[in-house]
N, C-alpha and C. Protein backbone atom coordinates (compact mmCIF):
# COMPACT_ATOMS: atom_id res chain seq x y z
N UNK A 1 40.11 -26.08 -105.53
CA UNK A 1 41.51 -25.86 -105.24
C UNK A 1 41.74 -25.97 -103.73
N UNK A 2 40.82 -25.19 -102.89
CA UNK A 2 41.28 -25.27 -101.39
C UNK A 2 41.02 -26.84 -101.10
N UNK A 3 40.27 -27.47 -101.49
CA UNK A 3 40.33 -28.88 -101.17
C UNK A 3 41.69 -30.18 -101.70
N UNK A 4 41.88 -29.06 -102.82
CA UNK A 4 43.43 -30.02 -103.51
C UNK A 4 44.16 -29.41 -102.67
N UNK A 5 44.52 -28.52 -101.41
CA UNK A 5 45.60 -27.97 -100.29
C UNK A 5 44.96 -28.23 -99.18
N UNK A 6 43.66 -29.43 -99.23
CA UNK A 6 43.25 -30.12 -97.71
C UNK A 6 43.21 -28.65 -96.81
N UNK A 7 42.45 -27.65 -97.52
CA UNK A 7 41.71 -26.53 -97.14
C UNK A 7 40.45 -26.96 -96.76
N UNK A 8 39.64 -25.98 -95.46
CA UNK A 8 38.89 -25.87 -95.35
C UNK A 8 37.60 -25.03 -96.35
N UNK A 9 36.43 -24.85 -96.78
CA UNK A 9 36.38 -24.06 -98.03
C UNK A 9 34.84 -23.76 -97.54
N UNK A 10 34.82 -21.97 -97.44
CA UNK A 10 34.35 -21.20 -96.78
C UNK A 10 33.74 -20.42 -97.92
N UNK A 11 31.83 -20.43 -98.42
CA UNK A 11 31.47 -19.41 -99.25
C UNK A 11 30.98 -18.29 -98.49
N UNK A 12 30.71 -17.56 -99.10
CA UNK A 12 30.59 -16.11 -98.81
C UNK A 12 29.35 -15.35 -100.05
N UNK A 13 28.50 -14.51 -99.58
CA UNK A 13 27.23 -14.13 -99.81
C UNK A 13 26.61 -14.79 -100.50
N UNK A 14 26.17 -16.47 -99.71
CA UNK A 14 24.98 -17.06 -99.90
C UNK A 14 23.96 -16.06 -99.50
N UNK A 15 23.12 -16.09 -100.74
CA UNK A 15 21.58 -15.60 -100.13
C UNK A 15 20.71 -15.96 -101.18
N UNK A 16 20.78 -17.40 -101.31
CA UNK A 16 19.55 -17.88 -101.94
C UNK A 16 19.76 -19.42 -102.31
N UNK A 17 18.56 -20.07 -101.81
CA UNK A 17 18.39 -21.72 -101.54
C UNK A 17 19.01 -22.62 -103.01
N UNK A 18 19.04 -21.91 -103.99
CA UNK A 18 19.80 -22.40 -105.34
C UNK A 18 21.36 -22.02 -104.93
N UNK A 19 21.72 -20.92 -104.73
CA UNK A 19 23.10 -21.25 -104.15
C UNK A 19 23.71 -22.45 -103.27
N UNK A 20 22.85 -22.38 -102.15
CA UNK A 20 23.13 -23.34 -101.41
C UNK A 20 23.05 -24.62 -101.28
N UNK A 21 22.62 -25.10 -102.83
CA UNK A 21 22.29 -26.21 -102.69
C UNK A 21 23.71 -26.68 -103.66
N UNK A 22 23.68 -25.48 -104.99
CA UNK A 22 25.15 -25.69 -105.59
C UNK A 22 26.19 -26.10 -104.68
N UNK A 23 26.42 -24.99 -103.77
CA UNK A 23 27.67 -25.33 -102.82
C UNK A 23 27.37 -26.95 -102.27
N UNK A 24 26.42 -27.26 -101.65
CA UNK A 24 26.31 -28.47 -100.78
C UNK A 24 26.49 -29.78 -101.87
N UNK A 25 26.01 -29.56 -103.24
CA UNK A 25 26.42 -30.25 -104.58
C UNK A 25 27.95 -30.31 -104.12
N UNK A 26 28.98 -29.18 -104.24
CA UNK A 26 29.82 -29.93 -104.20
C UNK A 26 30.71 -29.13 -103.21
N UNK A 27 30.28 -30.12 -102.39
CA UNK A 27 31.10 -29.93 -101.41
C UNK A 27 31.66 -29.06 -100.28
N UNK A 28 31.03 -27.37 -100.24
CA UNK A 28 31.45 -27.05 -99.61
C UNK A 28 31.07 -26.94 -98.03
N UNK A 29 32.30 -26.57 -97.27
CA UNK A 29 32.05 -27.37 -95.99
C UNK A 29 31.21 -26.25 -95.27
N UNK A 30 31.42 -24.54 -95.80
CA UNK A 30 30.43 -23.88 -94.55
C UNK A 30 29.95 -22.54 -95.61
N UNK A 31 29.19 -22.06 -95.31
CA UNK A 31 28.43 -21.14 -96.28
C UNK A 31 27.89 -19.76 -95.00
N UNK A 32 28.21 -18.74 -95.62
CA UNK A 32 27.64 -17.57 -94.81
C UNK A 32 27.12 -16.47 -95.77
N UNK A 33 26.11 -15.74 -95.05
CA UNK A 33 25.39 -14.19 -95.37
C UNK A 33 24.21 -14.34 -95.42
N UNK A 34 23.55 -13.23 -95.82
CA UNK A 34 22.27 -13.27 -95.76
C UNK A 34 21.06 -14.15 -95.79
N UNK A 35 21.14 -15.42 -96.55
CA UNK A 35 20.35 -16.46 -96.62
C UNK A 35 19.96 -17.14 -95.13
N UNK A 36 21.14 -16.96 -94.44
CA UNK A 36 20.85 -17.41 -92.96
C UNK A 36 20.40 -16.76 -91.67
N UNK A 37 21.04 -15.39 -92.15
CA UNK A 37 20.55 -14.53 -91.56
C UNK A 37 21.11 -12.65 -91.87
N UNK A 38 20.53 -12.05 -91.30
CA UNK A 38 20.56 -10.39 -91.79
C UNK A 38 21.79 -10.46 -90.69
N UNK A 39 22.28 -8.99 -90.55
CA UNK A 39 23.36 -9.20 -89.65
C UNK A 39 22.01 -8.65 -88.24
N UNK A 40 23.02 -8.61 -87.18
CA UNK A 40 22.12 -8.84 -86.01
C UNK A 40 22.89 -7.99 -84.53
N UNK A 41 22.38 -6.64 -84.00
CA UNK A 41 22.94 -6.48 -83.14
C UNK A 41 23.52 -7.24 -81.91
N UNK A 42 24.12 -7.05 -80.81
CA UNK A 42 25.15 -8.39 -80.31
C UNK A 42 23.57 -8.69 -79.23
N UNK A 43 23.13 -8.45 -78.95
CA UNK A 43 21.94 -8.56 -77.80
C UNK A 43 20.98 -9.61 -78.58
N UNK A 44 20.24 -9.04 -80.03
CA UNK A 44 19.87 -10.12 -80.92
C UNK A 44 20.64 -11.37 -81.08
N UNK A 45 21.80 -11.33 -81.47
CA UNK A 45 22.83 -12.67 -81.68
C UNK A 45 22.95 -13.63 -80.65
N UNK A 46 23.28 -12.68 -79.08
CA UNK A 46 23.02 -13.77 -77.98
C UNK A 46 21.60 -14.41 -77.85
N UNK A 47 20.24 -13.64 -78.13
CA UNK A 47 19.40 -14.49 -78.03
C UNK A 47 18.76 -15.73 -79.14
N UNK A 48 19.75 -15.32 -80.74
CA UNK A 48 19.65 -16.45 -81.76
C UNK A 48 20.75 -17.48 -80.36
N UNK A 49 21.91 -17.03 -80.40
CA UNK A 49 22.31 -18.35 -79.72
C UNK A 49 21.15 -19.60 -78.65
N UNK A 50 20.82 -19.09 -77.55
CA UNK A 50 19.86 -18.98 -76.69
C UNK A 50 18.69 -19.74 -77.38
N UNK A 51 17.95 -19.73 -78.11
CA UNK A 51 17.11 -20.02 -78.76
C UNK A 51 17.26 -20.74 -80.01
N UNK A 52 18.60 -20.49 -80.85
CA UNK A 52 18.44 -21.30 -81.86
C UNK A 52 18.39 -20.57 -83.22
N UNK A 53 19.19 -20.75 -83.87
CA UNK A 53 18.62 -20.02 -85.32
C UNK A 53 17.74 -20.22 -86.21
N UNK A 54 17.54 -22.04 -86.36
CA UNK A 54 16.53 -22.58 -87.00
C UNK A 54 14.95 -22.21 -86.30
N UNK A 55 15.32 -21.78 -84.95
CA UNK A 55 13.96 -21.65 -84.55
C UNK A 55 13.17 -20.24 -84.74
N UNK A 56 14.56 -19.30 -84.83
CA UNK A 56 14.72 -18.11 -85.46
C UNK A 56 13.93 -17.52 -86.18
N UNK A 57 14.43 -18.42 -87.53
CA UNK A 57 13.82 -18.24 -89.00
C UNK A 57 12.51 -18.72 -89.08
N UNK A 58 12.58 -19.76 -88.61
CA UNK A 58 10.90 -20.37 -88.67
C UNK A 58 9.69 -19.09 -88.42
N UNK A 59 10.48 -18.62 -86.87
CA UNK A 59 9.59 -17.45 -86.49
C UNK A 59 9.34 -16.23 -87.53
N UNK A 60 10.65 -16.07 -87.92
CA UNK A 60 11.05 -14.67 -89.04
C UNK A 60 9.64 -14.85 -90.25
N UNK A 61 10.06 -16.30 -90.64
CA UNK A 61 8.78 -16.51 -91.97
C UNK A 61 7.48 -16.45 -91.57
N UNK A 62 7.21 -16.96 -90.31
CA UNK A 62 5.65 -17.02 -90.20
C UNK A 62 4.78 -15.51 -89.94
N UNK A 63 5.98 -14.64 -89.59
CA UNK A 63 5.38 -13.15 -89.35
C UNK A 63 6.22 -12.32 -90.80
């Protein structure tokens, strides 16, 4: 529907790689929550910026 009103279309508590692949199936343009990340005090958040989130997670899994 938000795409038949040339909406932008925004999911909400992705947290798991079968979700996200549904959404990216069809179509949606941005996905948030836990799957990407936990929430994050603002000191943590500036240094995901800083560094990267993908580089983030990589770290998160290997420890």
């Amino acid at each position: 529907m938000g795409r038949n009103l040339k909406l932008r279309v925004v999911a909400e508590d992705v947290e798991t790689q079968q979700q996200l692949a549904f959404l990216q199936a069809n179509e949606c343009d941005e996905a948030q929550e836990y799957y990407f990340s936990r929430p994050v005090l603002p000191k943590q958040f500036a240094k995901l910026l800083e560094i990267g989130v993908a580089h983030s997670l990589q770290h998160s899994v290997q420890h």
